[in-house]
Protein backbone atom coordinates (compact mmCIF):
# COMPACT_ATOMS: atom_id res chain seq x y z
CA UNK A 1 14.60 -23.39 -4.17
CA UNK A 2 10.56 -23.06 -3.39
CA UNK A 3 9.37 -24.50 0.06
CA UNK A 4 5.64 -26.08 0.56
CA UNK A 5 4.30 -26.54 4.30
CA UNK A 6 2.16 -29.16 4.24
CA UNK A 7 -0.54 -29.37 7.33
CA UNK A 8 -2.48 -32.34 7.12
CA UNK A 9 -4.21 -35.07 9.34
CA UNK A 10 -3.65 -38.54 9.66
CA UNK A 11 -7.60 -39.59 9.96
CA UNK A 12 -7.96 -37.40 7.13
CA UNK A 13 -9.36 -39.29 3.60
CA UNK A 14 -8.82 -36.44 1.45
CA UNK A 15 -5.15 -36.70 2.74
CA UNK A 16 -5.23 -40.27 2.41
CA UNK A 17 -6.58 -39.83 -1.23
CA UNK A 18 -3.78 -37.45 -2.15
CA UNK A 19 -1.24 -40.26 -1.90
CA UNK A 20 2.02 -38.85 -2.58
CA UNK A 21 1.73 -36.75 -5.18
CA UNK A 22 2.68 -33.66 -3.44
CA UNK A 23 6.18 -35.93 -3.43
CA UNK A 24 6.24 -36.22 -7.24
CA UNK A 25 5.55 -32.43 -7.60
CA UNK A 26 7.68 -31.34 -5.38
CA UNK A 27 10.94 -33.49 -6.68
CA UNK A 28 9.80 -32.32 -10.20
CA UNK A 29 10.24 -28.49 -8.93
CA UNK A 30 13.19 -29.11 -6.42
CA UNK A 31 10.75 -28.32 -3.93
CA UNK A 32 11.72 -28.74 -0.33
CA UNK A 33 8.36 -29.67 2.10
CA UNK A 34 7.48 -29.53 5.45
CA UNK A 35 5.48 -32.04 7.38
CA UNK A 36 3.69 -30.54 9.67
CA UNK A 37 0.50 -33.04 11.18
CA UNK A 38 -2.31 -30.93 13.01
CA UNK A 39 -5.69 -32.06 14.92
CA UNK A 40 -8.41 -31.46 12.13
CA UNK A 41 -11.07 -31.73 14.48
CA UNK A 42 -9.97 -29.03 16.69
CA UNK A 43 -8.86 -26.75 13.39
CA UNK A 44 -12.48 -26.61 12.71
CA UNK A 45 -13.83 -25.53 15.88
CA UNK A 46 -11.13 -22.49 15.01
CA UNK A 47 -11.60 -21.62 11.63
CA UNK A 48 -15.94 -22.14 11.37
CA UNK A 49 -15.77 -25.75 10.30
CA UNK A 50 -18.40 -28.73 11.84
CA UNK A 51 -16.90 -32.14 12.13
CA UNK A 52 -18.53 -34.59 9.76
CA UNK A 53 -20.50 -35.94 12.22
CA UNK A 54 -22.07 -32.73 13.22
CA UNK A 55 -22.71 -32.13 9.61
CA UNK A 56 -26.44 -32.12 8.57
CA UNK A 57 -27.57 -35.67 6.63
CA UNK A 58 -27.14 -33.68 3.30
CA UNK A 59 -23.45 -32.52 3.61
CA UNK A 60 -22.59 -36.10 4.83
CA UNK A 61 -24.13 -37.85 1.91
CA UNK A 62 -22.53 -35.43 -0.56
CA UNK A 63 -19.03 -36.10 1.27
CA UNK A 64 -19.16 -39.89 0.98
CA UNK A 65 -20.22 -39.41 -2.53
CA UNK A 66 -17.28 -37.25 -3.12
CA UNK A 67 -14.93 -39.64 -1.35
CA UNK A 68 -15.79 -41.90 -3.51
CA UNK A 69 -15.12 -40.35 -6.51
CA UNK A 70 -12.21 -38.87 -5.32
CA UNK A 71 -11.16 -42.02 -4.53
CA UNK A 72 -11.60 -43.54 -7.77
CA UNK A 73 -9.78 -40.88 -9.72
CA UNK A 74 -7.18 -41.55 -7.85
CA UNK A 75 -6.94 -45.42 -7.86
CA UNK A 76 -7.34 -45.53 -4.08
CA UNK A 77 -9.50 -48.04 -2.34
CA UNK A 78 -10.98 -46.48 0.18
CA UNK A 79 -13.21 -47.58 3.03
CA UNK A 80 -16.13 -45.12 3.22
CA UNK A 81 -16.84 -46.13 7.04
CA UNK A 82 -13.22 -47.85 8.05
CA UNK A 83 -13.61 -49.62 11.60
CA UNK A 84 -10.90 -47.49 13.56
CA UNK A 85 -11.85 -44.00 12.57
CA UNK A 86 -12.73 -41.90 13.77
CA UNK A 87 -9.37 -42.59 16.13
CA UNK A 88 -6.70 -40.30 18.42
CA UNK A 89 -4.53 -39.23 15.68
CA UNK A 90 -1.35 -38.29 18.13
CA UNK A 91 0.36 -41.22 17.97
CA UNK A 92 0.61 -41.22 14.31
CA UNK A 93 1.22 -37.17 14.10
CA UNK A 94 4.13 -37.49 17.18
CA UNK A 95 5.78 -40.07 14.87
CA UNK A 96 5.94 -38.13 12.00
CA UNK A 97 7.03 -35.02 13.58
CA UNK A 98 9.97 -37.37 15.51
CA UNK A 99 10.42 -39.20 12.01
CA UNK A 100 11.10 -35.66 10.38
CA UNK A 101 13.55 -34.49 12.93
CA UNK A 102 15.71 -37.83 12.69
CA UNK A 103 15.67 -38.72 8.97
CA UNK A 104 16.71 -41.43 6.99
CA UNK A 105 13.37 -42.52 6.07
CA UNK A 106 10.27 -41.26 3.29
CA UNK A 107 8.48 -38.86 4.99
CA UNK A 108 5.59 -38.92 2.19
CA UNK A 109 5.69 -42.65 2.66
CA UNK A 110 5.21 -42.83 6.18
CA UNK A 111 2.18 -40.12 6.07
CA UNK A 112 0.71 -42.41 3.03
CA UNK A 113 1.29 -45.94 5.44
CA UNK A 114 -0.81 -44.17 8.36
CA UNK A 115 -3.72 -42.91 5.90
CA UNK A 116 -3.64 -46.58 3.92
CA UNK A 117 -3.92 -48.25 7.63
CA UNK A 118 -6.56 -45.84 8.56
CA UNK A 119 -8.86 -45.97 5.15
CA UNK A 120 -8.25 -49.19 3.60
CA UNK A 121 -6.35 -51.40 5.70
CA UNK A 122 -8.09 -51.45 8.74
CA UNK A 123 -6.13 -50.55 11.28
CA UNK A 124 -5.89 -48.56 14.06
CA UNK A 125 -3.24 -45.61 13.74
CA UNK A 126 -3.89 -44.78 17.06
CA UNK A 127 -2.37 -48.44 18.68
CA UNK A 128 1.43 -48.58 19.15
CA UNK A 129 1.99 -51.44 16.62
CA UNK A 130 0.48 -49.92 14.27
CA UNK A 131 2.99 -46.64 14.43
CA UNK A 132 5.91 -49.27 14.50
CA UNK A 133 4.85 -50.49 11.56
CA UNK A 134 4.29 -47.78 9.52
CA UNK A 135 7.42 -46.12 10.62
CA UNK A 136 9.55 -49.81 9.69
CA UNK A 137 7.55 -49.52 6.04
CA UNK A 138 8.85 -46.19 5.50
CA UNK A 139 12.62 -47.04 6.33
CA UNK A 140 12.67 -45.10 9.83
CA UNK A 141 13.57 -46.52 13.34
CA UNK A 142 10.51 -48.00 14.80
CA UNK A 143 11.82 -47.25 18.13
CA UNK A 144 10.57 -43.72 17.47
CA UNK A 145 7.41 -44.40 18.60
CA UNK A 146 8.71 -44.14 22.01
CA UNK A 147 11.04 -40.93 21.63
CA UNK A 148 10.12 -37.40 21.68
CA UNK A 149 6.89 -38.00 22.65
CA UNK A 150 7.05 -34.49 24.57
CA UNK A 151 8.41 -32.81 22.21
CA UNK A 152 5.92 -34.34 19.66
CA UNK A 153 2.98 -33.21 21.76
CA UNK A 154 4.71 -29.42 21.51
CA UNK A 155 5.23 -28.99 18.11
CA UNK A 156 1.74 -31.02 16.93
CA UNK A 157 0.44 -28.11 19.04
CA UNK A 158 1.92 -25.74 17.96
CA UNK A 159 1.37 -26.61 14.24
CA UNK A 160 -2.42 -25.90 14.87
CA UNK A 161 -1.99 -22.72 15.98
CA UNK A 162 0.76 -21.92 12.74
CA UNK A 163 -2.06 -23.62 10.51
CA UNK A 164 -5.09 -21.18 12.35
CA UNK A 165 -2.55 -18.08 11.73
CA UNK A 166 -1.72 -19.11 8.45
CA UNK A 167 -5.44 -19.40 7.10
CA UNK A 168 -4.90 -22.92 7.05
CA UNK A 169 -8.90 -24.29 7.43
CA UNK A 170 -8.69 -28.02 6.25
CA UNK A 171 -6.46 -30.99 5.26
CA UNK A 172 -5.17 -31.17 3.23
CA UNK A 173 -3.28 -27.76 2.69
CA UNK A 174 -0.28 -26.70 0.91
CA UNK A 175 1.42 -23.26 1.10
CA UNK A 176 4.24 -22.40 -0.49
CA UNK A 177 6.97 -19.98 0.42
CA UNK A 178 5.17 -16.94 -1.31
CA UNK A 179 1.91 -17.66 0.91
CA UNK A 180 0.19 -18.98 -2.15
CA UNK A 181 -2.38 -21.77 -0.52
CA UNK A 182 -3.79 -25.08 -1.86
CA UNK A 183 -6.71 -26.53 0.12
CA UNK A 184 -7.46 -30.01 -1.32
CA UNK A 185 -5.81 -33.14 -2.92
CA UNK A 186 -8.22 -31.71 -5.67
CA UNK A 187 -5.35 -28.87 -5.99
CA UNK A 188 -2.65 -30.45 -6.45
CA UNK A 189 -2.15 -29.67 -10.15
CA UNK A 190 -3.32 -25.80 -9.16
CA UNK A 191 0.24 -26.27 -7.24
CA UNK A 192 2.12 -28.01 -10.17
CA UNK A 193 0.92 -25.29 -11.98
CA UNK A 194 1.98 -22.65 -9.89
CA UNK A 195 5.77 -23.69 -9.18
CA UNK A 196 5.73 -24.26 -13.34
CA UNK A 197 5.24 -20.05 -13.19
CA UNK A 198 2.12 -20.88 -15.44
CA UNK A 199 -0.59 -19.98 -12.50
């Protein structure tokens, strides 16, 4: 049975825009996936990236541009400049990572509820009712958002420095079990591809 880890960021739009069509692909190939939420901002500083922010005028003009497009493609409103980002993305990543070691709920759902708050419903991912929320929508306890918090803060740690060794340098980012890596929503049918044997 192929495996995909999946590191990706919560205040990420290109994770936001990839919806949950790494779901669809992977039920398709009788994938199994693991969730596994990292700091973006801080894999950057590791692997040579700039935050957008820090980006000169040119790259951040080209990026909203692309957002946009991306966006549309994929039938996603999006907020180009949402109100609550950029926000602490902890809350939302210590969720998942308690949401993934309790089950019962959509994993690929929840992830999509804290993007949709974050980049076109206005919310803010990083506030506690928020988290409930998203973790009720996806069918898990919301109590969660007070449990494993510790543990949480570990492994969300620890993911970063997987994703650094791994050659993991943006979000979204797929690798599968034979180290083949995706880098992009925009590479999603690259990985369809490859667990068809046709790539």
């Amino acid at each position: 049975m192929p495996h995909i880890d999946y590191f990706f960021a919560t205040v990420s739009p290109f994770t936001y825009i990839a919806g949950t069509r790494l779901e669809e692909i992977a039920a398709r190939h009788g994938a199994t996936v693991t969730y596994k939420p990292l700091d973006i901002i801080a894999l950057f500083g590791r692997t040579g990236g700039v935050p957008p922010k820090d980006r000169h005028p040119s790259r951040q003009e080209y990026r909203l541009q692309e957002l946009k497009r991306q966006a549309t493609k994929a039938g996603a409103a999006i907020n180009l400049k949402p109100a609550f980002w950029p926000t602490n993305p902890a809350p939302s990543s210590y969720a998942i990572i308690a949401a993934q070691k309790a089950g019962g709920g959509d994993l690929g759902a929840l992830v999509h509820s804290f993007t949709t708050a974050c980049w076109s419903g206005e919310r803010n991912i990083a506030e506690d009712d928020v988290v409930r929320d998203c973790l009720t929508a996806a069918g898990f306890d919301p109590s969660l958002a007070d449990t494993g918090m510790l543990a949480g803060a570990e492994e969300y740690t620890a993911n970063l420095e997987e994703a650094v060794n791994r050659g993991v340098f943006g979000a979204p980012f797929y690798i599968t079990d034979t180290d083949e890596r995706f880098w992009g929503q925009d590479r999603l049918d690259d990985l369809d591809l490859h667990l068809s044997g046709k790539i």
